[in-house]
Protein backbone atom coordinates (compact mmCIF):
# COMPACT_ATOMS: atom_id res chain seq x y z
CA UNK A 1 119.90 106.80 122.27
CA UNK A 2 116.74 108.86 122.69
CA UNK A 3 114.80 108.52 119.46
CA UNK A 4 113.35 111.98 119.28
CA UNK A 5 117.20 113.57 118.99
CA UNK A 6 118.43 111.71 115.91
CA UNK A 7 118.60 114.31 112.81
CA UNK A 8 116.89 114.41 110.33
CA UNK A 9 113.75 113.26 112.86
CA UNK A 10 112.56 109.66 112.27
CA UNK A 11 108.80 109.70 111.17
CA UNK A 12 106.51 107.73 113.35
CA UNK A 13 106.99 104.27 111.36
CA UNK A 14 110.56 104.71 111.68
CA UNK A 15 110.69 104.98 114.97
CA UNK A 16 107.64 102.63 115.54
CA UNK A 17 110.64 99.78 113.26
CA UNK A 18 113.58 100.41 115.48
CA UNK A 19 112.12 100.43 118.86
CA UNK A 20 110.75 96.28 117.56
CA UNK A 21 114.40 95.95 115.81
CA UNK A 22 115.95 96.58 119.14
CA UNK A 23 114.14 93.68 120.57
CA UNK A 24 115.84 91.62 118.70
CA UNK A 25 113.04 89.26 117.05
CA UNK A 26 114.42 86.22 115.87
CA UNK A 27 114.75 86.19 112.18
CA UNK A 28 111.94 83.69 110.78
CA UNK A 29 110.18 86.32 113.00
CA UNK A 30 111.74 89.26 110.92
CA UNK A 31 110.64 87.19 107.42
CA UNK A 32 107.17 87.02 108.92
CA UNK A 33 106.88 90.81 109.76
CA UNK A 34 108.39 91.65 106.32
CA UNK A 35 105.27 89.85 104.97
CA UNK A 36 103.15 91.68 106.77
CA UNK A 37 104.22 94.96 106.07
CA UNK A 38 104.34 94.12 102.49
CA UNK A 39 100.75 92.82 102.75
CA UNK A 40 99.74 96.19 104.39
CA UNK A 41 101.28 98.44 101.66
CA UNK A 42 99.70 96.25 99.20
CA UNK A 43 96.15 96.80 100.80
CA UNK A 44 96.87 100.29 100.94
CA UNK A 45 98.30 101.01 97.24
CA UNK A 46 94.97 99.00 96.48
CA UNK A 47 92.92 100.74 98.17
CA UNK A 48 94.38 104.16 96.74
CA UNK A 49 93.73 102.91 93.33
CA UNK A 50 90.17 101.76 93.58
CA UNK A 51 89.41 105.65 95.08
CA UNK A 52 90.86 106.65 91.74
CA UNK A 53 89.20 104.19 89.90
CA UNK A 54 85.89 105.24 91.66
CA UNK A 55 86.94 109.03 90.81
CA UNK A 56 87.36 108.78 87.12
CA UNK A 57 84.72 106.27 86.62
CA UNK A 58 86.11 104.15 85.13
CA UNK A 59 84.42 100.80 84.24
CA UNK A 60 85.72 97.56 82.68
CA UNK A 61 85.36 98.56 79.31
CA UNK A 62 87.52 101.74 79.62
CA UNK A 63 90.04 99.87 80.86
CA UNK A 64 90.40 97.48 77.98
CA UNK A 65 90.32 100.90 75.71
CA UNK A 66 93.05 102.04 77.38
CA UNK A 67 94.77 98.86 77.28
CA UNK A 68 94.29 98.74 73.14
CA UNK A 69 95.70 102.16 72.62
């Protein structure tokens, strides 16, 4: 199946997933890239939240008002 003629298109991690799917990975191998993934959305949302943090300025102490509300 050529990837670029499935509809809706696949975005790039989609494709990216199947074309390491089809090679099929043995499945403590599967557990292990589930980690990772997880791992690099976690960075990510983290990272996302400290620009936002860094945006608002927000500090330690706002937090905890925020928190008491």
């Amino acid at each position: 199946m050529n990837i670029s003629s499935v509809h809706p298109p696949l975005s790039n991690i989609q494709a990216e997933l199947l074309k390491i799917f089809s090679a099929d990975i043995p499945d403590k191998h599967l557990e292990e890239l589930k980690i990772v993934i997880a791992r690099f959305l976690l960075d990510k949302a983290r990272d996302k939240a400290d620009d936002v943090w860094d945006e608002k300025g927000y500090t330690d102490e706002s937090l905890r008002q925020l928190i008491a509300r």
